[in-house]
Protein backbone atom coordinates (compact mmCIF):
# COMPACT_ATOMS: atom_id res chain seq x y z
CA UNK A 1 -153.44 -160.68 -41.43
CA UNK A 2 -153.22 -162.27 -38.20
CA UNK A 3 -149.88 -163.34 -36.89
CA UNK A 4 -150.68 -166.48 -36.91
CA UNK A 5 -151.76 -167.04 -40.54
CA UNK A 6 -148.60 -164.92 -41.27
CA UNK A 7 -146.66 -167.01 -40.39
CA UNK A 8 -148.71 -170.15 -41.66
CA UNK A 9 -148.19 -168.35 -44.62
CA UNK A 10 -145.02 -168.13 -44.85
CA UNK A 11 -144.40 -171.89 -43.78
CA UNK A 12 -146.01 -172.62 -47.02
CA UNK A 13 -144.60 -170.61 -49.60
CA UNK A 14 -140.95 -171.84 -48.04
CA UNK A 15 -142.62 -175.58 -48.51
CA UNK A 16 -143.67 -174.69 -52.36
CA UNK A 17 -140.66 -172.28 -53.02
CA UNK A 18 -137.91 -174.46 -52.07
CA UNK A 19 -135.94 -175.99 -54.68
CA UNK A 20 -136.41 -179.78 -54.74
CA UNK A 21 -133.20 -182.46 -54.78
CA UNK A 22 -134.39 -184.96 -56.43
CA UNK A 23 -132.39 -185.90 -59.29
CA UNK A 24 -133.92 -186.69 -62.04
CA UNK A 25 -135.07 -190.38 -63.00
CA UNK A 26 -132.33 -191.34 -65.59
CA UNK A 27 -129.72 -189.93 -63.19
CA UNK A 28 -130.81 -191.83 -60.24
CA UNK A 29 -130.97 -194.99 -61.96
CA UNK A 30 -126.94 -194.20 -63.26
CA UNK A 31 -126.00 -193.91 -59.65
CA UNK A 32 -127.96 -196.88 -58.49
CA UNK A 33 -126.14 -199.11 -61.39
CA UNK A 34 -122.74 -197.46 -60.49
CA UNK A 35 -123.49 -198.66 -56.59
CA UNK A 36 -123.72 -201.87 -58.16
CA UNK A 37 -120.84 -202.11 -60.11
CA UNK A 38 -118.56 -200.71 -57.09
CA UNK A 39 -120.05 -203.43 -54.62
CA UNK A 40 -119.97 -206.56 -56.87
CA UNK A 41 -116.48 -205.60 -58.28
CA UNK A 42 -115.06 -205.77 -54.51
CA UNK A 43 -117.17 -208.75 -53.65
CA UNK A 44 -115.64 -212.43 -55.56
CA UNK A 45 -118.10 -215.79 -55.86
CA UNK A 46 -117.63 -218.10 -53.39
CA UNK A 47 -116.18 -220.73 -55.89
CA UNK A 48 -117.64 -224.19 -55.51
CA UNK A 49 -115.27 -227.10 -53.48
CA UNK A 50 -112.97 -228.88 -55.85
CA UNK A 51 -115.26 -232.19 -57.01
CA UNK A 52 -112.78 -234.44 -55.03
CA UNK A 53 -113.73 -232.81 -51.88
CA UNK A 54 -117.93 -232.95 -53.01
CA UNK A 55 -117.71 -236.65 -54.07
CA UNK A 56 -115.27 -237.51 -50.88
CA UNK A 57 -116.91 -235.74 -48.56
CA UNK A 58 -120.02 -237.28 -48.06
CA UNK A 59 -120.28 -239.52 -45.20
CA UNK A 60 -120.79 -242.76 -46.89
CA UNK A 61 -118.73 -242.42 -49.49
CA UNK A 62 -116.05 -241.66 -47.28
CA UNK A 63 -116.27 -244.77 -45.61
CA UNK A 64 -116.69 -247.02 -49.04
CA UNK A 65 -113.45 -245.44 -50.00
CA UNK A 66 -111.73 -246.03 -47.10
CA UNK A 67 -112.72 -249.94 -47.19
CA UNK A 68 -111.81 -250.14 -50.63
CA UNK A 69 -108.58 -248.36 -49.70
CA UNK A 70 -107.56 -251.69 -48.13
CA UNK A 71 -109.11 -254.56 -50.11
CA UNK A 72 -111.13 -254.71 -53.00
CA UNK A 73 -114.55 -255.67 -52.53
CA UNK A 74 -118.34 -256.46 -53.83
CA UNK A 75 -121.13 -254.87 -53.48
CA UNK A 76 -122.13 -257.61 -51.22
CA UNK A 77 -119.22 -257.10 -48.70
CA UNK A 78 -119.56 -253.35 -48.89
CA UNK A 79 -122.86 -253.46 -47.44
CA UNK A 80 -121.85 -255.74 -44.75
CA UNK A 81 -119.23 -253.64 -43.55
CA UNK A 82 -121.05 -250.38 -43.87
CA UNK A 83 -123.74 -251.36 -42.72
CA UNK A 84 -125.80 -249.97 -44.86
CA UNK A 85 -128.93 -251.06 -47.50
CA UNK A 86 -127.39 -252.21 -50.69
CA UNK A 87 -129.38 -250.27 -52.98
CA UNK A 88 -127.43 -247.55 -51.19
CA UNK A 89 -124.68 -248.33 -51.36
CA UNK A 90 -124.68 -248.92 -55.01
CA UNK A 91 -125.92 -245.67 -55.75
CA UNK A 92 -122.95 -243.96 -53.95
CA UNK A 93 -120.69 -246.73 -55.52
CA UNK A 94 -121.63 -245.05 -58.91
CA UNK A 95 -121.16 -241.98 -57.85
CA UNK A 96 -117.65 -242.52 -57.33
CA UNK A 97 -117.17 -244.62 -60.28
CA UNK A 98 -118.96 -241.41 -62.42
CA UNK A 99 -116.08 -239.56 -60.38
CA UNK A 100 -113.05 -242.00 -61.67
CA UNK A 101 -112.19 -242.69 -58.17
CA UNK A 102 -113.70 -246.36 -58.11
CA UNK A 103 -113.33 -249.04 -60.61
CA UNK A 104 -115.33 -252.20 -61.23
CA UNK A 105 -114.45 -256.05 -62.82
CA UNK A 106 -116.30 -258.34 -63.28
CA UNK A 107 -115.30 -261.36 -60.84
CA UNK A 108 -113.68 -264.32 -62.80
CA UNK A 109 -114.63 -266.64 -60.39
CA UNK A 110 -118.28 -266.00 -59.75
CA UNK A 111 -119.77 -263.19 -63.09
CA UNK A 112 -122.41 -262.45 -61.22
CA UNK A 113 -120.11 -261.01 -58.57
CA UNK A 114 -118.30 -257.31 -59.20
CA UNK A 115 -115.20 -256.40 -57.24
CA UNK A 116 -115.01 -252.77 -56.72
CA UNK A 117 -111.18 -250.75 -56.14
CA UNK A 118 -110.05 -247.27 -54.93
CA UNK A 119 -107.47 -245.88 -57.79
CA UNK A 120 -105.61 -244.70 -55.13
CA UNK A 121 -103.13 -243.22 -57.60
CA UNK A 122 -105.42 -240.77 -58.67
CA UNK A 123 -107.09 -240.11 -55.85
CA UNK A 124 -103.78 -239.40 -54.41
CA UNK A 125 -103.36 -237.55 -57.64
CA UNK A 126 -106.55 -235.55 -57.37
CA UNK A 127 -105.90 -235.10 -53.35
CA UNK A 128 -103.01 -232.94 -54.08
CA UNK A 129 -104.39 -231.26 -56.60
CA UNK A 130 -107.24 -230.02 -54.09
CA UNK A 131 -104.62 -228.74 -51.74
CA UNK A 132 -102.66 -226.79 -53.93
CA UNK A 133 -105.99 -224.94 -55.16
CA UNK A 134 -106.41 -223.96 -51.74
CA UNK A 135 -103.12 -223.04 -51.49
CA UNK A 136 -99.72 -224.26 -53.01
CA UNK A 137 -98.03 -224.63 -50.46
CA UNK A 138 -100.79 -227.63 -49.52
CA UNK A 139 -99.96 -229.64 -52.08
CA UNK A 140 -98.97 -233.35 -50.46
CA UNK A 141 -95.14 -234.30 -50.44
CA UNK A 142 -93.86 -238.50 -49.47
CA UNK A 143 -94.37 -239.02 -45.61
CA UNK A 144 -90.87 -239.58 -44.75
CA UNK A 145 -90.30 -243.70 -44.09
CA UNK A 146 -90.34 -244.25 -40.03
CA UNK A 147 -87.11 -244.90 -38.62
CA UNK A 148 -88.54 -246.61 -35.87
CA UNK A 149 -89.81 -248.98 -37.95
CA UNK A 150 -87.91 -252.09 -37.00
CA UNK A 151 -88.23 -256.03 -38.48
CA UNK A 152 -89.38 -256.86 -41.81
CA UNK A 153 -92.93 -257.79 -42.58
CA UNK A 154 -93.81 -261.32 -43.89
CA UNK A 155 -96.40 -261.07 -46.94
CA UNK A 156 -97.97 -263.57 -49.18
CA UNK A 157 -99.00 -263.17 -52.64
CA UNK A 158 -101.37 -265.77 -54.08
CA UNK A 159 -102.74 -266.39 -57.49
CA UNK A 160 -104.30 -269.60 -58.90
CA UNK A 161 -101.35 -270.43 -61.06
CA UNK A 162 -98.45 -268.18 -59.68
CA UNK A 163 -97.04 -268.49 -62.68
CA UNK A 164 -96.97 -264.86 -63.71
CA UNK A 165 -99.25 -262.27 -61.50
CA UNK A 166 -98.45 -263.55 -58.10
CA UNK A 167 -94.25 -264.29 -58.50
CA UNK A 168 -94.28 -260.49 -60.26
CA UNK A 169 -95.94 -258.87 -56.62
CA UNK A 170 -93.51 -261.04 -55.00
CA UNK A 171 -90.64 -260.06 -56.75
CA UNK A 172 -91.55 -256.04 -56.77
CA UNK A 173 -92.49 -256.06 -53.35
CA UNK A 174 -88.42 -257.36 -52.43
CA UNK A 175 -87.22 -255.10 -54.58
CA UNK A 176 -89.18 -251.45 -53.68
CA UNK A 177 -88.79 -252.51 -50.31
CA UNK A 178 -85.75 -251.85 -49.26
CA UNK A 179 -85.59 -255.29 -46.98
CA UNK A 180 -88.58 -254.06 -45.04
CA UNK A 181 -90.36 -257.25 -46.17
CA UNK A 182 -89.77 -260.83 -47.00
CA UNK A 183 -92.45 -261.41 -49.66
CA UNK A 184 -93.32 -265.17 -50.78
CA UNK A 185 -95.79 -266.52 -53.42
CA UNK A 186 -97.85 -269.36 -53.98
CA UNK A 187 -100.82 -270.88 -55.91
CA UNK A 188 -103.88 -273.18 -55.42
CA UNK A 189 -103.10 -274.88 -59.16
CA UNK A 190 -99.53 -274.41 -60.05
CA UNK A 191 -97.72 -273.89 -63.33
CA UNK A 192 -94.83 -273.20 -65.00
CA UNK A 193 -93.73 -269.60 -64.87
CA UNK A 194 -94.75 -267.76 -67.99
CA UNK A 195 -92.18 -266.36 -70.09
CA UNK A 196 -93.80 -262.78 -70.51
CA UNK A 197 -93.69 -262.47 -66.77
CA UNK A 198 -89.72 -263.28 -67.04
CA UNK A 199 -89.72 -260.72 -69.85
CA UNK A 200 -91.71 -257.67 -68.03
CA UNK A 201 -89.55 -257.91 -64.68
CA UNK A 202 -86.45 -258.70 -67.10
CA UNK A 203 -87.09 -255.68 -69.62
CA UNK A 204 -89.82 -253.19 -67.53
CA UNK A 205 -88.07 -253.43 -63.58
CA UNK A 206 -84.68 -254.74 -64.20
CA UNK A 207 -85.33 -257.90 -62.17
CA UNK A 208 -84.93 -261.45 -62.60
CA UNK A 209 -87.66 -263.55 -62.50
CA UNK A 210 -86.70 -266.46 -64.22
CA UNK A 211 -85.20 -268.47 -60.72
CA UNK A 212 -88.70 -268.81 -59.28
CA UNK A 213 -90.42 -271.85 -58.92
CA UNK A 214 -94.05 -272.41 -58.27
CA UNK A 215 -95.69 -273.70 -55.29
CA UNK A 216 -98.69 -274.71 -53.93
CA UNK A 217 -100.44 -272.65 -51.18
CA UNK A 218 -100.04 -275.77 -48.97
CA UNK A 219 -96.28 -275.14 -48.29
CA UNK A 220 -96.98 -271.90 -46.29
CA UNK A 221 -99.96 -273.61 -44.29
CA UNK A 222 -99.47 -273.10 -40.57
CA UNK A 223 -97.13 -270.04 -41.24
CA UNK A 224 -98.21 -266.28 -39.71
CA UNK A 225 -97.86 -263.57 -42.30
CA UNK A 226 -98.83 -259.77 -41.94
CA UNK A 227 -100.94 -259.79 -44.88
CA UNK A 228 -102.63 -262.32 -46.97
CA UNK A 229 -102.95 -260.83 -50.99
CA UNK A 230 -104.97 -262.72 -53.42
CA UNK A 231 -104.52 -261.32 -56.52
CA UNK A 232 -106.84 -263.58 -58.17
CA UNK A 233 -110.89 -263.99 -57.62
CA UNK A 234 -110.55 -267.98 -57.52
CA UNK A 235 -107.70 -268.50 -55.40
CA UNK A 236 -109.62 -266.19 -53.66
CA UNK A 237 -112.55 -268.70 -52.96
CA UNK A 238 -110.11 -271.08 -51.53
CA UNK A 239 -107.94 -269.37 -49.80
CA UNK A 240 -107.34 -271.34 -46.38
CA UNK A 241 -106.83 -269.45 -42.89
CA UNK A 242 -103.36 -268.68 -41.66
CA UNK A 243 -102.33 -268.20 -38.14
CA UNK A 244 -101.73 -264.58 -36.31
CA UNK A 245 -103.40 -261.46 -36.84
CA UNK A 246 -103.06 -261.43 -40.81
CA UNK A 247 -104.60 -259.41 -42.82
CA UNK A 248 -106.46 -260.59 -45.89
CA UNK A 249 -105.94 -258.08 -49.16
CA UNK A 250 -107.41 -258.58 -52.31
CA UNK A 251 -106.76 -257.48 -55.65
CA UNK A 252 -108.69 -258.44 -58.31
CA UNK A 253 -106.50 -258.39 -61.32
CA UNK A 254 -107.38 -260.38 -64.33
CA UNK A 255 -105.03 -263.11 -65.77
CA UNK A 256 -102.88 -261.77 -68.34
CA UNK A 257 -102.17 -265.27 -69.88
CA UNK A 258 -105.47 -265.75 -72.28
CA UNK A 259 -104.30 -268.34 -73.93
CA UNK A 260 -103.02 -266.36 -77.08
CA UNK A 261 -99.82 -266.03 -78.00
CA UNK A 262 -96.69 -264.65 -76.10
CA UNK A 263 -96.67 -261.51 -78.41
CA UNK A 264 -100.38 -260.97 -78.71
CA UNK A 265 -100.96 -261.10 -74.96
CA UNK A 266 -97.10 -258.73 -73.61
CA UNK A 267 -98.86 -255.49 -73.49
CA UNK A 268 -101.13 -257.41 -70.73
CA UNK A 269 -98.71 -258.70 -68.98
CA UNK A 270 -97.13 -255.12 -69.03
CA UNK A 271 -100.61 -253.17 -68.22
CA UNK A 272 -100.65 -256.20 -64.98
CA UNK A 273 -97.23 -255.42 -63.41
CA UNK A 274 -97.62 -252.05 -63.84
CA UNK A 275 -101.35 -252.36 -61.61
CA UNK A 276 -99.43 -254.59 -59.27
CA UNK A 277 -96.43 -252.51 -58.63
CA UNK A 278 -98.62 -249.48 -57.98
CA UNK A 279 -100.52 -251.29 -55.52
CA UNK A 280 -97.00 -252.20 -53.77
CA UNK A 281 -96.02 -249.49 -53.47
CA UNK A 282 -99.55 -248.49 -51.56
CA UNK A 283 -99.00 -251.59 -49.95
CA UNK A 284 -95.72 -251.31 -48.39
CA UNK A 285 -96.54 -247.57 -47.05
CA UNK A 286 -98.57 -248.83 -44.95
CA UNK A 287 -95.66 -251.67 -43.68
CA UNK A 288 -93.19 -249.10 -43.26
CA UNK A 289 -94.93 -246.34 -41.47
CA UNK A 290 -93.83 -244.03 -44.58
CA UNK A 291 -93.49 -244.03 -48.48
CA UNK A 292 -90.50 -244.93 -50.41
CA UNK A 293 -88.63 -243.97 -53.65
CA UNK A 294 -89.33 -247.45 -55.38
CA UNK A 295 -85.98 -247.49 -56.56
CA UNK A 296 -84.86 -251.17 -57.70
C-alpha cells in the first residue's frame, strides 16, 4: 500500500478507535444542574428598595411632601406651587395617601375643599426604619439643638374660637420649648375656654390652662411674628396679613367641641392635643436649628 494511504489509513482507524469523552446524557445534565446550584447559591437577589424610598423617591412626590412638610394644603394649592396639572398631582397625592404618608380632611370651611398633611411622625418613623435596613448603624438619632441659636421666636396660633385648639398649641409650644419661643393665641370669634381643654393640659401635659383668656385676632394686628398657624380652616379664610417676613402654617385640625357633652366629646379633645403637640414639636425644630426632648 502506498505510503501515503498508509498513513491515511492509519489517521482513520486512530479517528474510529479512539475512545470518546462524552459523558453520557443523564450525567451531563447532573453536572449542568450542579453548575447551577454552585452559581445561584453564591449569587443573592438584589432585594427591592424599602417602599419609603419607591413612594419618596419619585420626583414629584418628593416635592408634594416637602410642601406639605410645611403647611397643609389642597389640591388646588398643590398644583400651584408645583406647578404641575392637577389631575397629576392627584394621582401622586393618592399614591402617598395608599402609602400612609399623606392624610386628607375634608375642609370645614369650604366641603368641597380637601386639605392634604405629611404624617411626619411616621415618615420620620418609616425614614429610620429605611436606614437601619441598609445598615444599623443608619438609623436617624435627634439633631442636637443649635447653640448658636440665639432670641426666641414669636409665633401665633389661631383658631376661630381659641377656646380649646389654639390656647392648647400655645400653651405646648411654651412649655416643649425651652424659652426658645414666646407663643400667643387668638381667634376671629371668641369664646370661653372649654373645660376639656383645661382638663387635657391639666391631666395629659401637666400644664395649666385654666388662666387664659380669649382674644380676638385684632389685638396682635400690626405685630411681626415668625410664623402665622391657623389651626382651623375658617379662621383660615380670614386670616388678615401681619407685618415682617412671617410665615403662614396651617393645620387643619377639626374642632373637638361638637356640641355633645364634656364626657362624650374628652377622647377628642385628647386625640387633638396629642395631633397638635406632635406638630410642635416638628414645629419648633425647625425654630431652634435642632430637636428637643419635649420635656414639660
Amino acid at each position: 500500500m502506498p505510503a501515503g494511504s498508509m498513513s491515511c489509513h492509519v489517521r482513520r482507524v486512530h479517528a474510529v478507535e479512539k475512545p470518546s469523552r462524552r459523558l453520557p446524557e443523564k450525567h451531563q445534565s447532573h453536572l449542568i444542574n450542579q453548575f447551577q446550584l454552585m452559581y445561584i447559591s453564591r449569587m443573592k437577589p438584589d432585594p427591592a428598595p424599602p417602599e419609603l424610598l419607591q413612594l419618596a423617591g419619585h420626583p414629584l412626590r418628593w416635592q408634594l411632601l416637602t410642601e406639605l412638610a410645611r403647611s397643609d394644603r389642597t389640591v388646588h394649592e398643590l398644583t400651584r406651587l408645583v406647578a404641575e396639572p392637577q389631575n397629576l398631582v392627584s394621582y401622586h397625592l393618592a399614591k402617598l395617601r395608599d402609602g400612609c404618608l399623606v392624610s386628607a380632611r375634608r375642609s370645614s370651611a369650604d366641603r368641597r375643599d380637601i386639605y392634604y398633611a405629611a404624617d411626619l411622625a411616621r415618615i420620620g418613623d418609616r425614614f429610620s426604619a429605611t436606614g437601619g435596613a441598609l445598615h444599623p448603624a443608619l438609623r436617624l438619632a435627634p439633631v442636637p439643638r443649635d447653640p448658636s441659636r440665639t432670641g426666641a421666636a414669636d409665633i401665633l396660633f389661631l383658631c376661630s374660637g381659641n377656646s380649646a385648639r389654639s390656647p392648647m398649641a400655645e400653651a405646648l409650644a411654651r412649655a416643649r420649648s425651652g424659652g426658645l419661643v414666646r407663643a400667643h393665641s387668638a381667634g376671629s370669634h371668641p369664646k370661653p375656654l372649654h373645660p376639656n381643654a383645661v382638663r387635657v393640659m391639666r391631666e395629659d401635659y401637666g400644664i395649666a390652662l385654666a388662666g387664659h383668656t380669649p382674644v380676638h385676632l385684632d389685638v396682635f394686628a400690626g405685630e411681626p411674628f415668625d410664623r402665622i398657624v391657623s389651626l382651623c380652616d375658617r379662621v383660615r379664610e380670614v386670616c388678615p396679613e401681619f407685618p415682617g417676613p412671617s410665615e403662614a402654617i396651617h393645620w387643619s385640625i377639626p374642632n373637638p367641641a361638637t356640641g355633645e357633652s364634656d364626657d362624650v366629646t374628652y377622647p377628642l379633645f385628647r386625640q387633638t392635643a396629642a395631633e397638635i403637640a406632635t406638630r410642635i414639636d416638628f414645629l419648633l425644630a425647625t425654630l431652634t436649628g435642632g430637636t428637643h426632648d419635649g420635656s414639660q
